[in-house]
C-alpha atoms as a PDB file:
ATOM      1  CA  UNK A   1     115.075  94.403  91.861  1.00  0.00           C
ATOM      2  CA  UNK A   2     111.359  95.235  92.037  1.00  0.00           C
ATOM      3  CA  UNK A   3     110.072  98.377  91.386  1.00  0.00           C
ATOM      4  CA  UNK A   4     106.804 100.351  91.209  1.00  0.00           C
ATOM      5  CA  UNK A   5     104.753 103.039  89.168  1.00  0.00           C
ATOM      6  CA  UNK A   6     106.448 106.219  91.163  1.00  0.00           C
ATOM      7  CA  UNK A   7     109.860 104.693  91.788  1.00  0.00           C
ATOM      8  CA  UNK A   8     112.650 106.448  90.464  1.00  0.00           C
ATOM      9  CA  UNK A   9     114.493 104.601  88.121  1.00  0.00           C
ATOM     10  CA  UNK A  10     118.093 103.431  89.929  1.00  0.00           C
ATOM     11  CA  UNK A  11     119.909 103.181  86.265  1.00  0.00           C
ATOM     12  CA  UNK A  12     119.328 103.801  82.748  1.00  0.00           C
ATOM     13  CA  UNK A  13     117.907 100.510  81.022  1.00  0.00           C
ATOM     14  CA  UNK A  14     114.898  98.311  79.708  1.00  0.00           C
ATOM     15  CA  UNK A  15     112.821  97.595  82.865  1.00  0.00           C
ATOM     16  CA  UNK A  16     110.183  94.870  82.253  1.00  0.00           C
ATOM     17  CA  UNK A  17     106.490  95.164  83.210  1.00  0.00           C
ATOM     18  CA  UNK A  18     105.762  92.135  85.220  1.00  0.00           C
ATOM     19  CA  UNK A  19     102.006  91.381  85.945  1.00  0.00           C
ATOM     20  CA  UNK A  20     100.712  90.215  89.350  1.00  0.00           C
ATOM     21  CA  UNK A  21     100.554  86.109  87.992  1.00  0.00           C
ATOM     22  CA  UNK A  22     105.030  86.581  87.262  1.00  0.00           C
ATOM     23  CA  UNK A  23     104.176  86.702  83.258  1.00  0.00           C
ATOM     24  CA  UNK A  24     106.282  89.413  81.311  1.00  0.00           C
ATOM     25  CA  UNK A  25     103.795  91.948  79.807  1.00  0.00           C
ATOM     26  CA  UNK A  26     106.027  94.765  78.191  1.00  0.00           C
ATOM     27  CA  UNK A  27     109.273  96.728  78.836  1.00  0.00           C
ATOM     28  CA  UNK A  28     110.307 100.583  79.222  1.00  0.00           C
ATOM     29  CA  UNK A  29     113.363 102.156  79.008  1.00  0.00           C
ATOM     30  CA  UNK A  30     114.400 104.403  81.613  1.00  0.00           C
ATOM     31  CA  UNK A  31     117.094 106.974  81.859  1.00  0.00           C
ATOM     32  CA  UNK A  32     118.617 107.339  85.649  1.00  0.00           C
ATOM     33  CA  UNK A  33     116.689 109.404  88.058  1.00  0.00           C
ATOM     34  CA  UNK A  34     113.543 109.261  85.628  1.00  0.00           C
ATOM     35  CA  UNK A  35     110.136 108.181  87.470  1.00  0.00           C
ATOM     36  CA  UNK A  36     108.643 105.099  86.422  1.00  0.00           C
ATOM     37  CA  UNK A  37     105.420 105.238  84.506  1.00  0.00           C
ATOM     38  CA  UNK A  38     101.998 103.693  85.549  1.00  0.00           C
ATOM     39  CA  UNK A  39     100.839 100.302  84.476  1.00  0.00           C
ATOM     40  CA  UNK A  40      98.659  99.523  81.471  1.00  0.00           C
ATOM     41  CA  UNK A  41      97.552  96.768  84.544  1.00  0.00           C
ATOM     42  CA  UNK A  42      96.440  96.880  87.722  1.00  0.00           C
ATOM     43  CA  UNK A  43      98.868  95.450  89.708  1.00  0.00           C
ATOM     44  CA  UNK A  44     102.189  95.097  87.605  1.00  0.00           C
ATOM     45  CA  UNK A  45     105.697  96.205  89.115  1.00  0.00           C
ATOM     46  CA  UNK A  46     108.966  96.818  87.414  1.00  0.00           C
ATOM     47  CA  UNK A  47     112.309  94.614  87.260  1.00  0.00           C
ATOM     48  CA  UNK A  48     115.319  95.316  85.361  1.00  0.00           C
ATOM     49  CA  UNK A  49     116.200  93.571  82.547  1.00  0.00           C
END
């Protein structure tokens, strides 16, 4: 599942930071219903782990 800066987060887990060339670049972790923070890169989206 992708997800972007804004989203809200569907379930409480890691979420990795994915960069625009597929690489893994960090990971948050979310609590339900939280919003996703902005990217440290331009670019990046969100995918569970």
């Amino acid at each position: 599942m992708r997800l972007n800066c804004g989203d809200t987060a569907p379930r409480t887990a890691n979420y990795k930071v994915i960069s625009p060339a597929g690489e893994i670049v960090g990971s948050v972790y979310m609590r339900e219903g939280e919003t996703l923070p902005p990217t440290d890169i331009s670019g990046c989206h969100y995918e569970l782990d």
